[in-house]
N, C-alpha and C. Protein backbone atom coordinates (compact mmCIF):
# COMPACT_ATOMS: atom_id res chain seq x y z
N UNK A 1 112.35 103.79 114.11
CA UNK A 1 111.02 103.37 114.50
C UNK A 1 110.77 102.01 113.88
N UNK A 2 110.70 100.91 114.68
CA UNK A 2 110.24 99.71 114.14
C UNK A 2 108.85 99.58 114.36
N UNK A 3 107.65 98.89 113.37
CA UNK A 3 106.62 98.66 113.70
C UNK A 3 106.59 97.20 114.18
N UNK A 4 105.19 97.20 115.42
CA UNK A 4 105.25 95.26 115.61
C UNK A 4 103.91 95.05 115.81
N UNK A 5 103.78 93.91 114.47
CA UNK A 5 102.21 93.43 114.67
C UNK A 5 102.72 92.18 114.37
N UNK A 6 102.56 92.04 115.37
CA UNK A 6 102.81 90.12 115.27
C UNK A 6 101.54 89.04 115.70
N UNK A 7 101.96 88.12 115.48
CA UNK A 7 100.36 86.81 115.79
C UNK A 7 100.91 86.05 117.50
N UNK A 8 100.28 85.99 118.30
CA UNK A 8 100.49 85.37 119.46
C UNK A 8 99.82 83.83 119.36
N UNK A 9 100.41 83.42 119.52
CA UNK A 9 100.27 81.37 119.52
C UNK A 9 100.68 81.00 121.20
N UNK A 10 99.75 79.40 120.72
CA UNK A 10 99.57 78.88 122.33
C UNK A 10 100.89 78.91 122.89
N UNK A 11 101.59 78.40 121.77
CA UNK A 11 103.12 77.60 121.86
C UNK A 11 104.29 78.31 121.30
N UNK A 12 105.02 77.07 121.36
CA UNK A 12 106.34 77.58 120.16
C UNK A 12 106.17 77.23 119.02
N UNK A 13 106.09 76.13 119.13
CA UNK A 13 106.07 75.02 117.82
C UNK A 13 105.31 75.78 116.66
N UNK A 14 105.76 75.18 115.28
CA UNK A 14 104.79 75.55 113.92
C UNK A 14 103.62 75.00 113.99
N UNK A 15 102.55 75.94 113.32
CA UNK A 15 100.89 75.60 113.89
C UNK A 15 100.42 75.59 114.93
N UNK A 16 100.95 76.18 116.05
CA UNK A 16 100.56 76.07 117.06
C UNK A 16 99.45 76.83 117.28
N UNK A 17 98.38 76.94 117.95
CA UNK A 17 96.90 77.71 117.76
C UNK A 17 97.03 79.11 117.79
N UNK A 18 96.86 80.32 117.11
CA UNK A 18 96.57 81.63 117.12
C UNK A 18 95.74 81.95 118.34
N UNK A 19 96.21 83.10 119.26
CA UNK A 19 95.19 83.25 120.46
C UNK A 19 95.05 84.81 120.10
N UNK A 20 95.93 85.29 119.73
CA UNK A 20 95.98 86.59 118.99
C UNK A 20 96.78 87.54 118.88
N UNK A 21 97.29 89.18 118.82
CA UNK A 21 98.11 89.57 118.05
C UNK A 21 98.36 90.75 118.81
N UNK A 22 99.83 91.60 118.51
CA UNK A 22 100.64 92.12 119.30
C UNK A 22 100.76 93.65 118.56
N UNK A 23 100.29 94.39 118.76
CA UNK A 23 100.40 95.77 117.89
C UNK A 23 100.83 96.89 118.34
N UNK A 24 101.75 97.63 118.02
CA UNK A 24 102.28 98.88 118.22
C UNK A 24 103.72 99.04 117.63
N UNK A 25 104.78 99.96 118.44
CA UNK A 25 106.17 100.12 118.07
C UNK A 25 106.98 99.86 119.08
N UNK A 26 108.39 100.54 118.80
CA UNK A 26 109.81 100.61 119.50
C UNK A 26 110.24 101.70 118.71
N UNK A 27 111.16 102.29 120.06
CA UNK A 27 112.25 103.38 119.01
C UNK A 27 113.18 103.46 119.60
N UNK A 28 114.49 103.00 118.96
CA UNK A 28 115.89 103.59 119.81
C UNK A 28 116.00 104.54 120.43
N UNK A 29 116.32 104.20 121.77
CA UNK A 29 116.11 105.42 122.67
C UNK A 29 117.51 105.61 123.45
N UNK A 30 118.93 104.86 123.03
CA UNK A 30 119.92 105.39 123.38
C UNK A 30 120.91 105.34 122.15
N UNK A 31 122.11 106.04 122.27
CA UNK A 31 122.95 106.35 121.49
C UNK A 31 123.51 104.94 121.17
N UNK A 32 123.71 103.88 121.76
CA UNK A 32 124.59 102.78 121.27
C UNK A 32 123.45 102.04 121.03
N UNK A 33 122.08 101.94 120.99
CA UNK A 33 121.56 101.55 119.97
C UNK A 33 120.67 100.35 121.52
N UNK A 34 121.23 99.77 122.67
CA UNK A 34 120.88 98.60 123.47
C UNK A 34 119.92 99.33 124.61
N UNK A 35 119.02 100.71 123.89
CA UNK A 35 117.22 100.63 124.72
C UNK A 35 116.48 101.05 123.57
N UNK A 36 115.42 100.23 124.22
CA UNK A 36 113.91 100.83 123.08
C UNK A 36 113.23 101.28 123.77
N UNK A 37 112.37 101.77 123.42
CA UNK A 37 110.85 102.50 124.36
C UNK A 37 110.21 101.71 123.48
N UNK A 38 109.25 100.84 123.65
CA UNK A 38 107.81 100.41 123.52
C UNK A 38 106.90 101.10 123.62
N UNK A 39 105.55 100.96 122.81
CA UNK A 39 104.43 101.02 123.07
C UNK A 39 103.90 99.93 122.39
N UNK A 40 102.88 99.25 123.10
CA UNK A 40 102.25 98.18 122.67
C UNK A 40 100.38 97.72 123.22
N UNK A 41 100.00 97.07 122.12
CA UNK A 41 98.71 96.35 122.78
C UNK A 41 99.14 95.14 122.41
N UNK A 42 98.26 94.24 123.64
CA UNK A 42 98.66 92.51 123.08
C UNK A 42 96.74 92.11 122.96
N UNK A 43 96.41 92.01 121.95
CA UNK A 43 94.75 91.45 122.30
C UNK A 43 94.30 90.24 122.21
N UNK A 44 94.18 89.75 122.98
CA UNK A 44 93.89 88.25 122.66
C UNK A 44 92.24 87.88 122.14
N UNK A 45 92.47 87.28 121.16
CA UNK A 45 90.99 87.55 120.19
C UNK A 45 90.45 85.79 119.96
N UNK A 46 91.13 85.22 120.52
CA UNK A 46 90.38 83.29 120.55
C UNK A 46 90.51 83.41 121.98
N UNK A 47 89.52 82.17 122.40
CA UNK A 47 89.05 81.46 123.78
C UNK A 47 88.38 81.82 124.26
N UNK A 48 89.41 81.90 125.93
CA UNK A 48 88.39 82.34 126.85
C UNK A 48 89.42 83.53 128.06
N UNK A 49 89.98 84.06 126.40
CA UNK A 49 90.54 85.21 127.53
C UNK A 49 89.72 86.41 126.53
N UNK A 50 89.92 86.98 125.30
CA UNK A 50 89.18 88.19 124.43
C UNK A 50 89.12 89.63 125.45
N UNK A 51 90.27 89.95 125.43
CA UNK A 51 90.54 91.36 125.93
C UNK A 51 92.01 91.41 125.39
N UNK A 52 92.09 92.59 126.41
CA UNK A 52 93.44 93.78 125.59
C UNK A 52 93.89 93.79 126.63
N UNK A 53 95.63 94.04 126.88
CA UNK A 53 96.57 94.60 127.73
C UNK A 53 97.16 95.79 126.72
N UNK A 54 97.69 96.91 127.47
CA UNK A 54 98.52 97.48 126.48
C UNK A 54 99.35 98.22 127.68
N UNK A 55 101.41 97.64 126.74
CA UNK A 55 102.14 98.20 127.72
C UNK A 55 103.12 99.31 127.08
N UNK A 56 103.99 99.78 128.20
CA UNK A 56 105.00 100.90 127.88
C UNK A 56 106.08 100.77 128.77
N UNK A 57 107.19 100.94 127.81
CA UNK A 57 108.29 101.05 129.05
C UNK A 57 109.77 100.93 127.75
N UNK A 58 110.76 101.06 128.85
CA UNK A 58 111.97 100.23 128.39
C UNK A 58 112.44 99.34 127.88
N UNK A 59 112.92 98.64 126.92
CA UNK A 59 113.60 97.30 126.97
C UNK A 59 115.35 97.80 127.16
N UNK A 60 115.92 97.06 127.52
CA UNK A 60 117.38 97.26 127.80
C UNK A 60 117.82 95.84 126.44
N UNK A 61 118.26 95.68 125.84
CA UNK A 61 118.26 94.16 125.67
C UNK A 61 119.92 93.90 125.84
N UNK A 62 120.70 94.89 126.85
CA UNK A 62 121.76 94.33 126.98
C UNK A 62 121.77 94.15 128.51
N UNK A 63 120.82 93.78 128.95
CA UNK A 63 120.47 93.02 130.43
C UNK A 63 119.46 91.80 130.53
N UNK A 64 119.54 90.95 131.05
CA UNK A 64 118.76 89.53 131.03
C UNK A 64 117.06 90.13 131.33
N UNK A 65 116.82 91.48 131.97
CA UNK A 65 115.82 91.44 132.10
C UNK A 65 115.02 92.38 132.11
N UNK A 66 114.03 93.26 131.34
CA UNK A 66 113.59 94.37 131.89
C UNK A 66 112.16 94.61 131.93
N UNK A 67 112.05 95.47 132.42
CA UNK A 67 110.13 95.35 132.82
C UNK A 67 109.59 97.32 132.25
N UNK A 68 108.29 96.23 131.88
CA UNK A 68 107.36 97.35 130.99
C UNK A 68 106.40 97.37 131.90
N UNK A 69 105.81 98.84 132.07
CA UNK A 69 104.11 98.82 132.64
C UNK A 69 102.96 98.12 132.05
N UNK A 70 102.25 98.05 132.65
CA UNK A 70 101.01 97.73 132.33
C UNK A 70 100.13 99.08 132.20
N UNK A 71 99.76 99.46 131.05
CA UNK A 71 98.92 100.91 131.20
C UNK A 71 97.74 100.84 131.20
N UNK A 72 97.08 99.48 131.13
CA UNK A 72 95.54 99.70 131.02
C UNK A 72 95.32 98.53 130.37
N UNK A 73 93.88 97.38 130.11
CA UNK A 73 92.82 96.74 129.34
C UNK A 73 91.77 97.00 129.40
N UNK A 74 91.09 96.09 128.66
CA UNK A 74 90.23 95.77 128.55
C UNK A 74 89.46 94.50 129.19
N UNK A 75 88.21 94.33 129.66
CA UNK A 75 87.54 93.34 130.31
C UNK A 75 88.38 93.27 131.35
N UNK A 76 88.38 91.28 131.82
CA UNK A 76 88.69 90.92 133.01
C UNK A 76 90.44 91.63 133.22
N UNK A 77 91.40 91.96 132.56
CA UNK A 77 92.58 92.31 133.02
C UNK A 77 92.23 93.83 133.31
């Protein structure tokens, strides 16, 4: 079980503006170790977005690409 609360920025770069922050987990969900199951909220808490997404799903990370649901927000999303 990894935990993830991380800070979401405009950019890449160092200092780049805080828009806001990423909270939930992952848990190995196959034997060789390359899926996670997610659960997550992303809330964006500066501007002119201030709502919540929160997703679930798969990651594969031994494929270029994989897709999580969208389970629900808050406000305009």
């Amino acid at each position: 079980l990894t935990v993830i609360d991380d800070e979401l920025t405009e950019g890449h770069e160092l200092g780049s503006g805080l828009i806001g922050k990423a909270q939930g987990y992952y848990v190995s969900s196959s034997i060789d170790g390359k899926s996670q199951t997610m659960a997550f909220t992303v809330m964006f808490l500066h501007g002119s977005y201030m709502d919540s997404l929160s997703f679930m799903g798969v990651h594969r990370s031994a494929v270029a690409e994989s897709q999580l649901a969208v389970m629900g927000g808050t406000g305009k999303y």
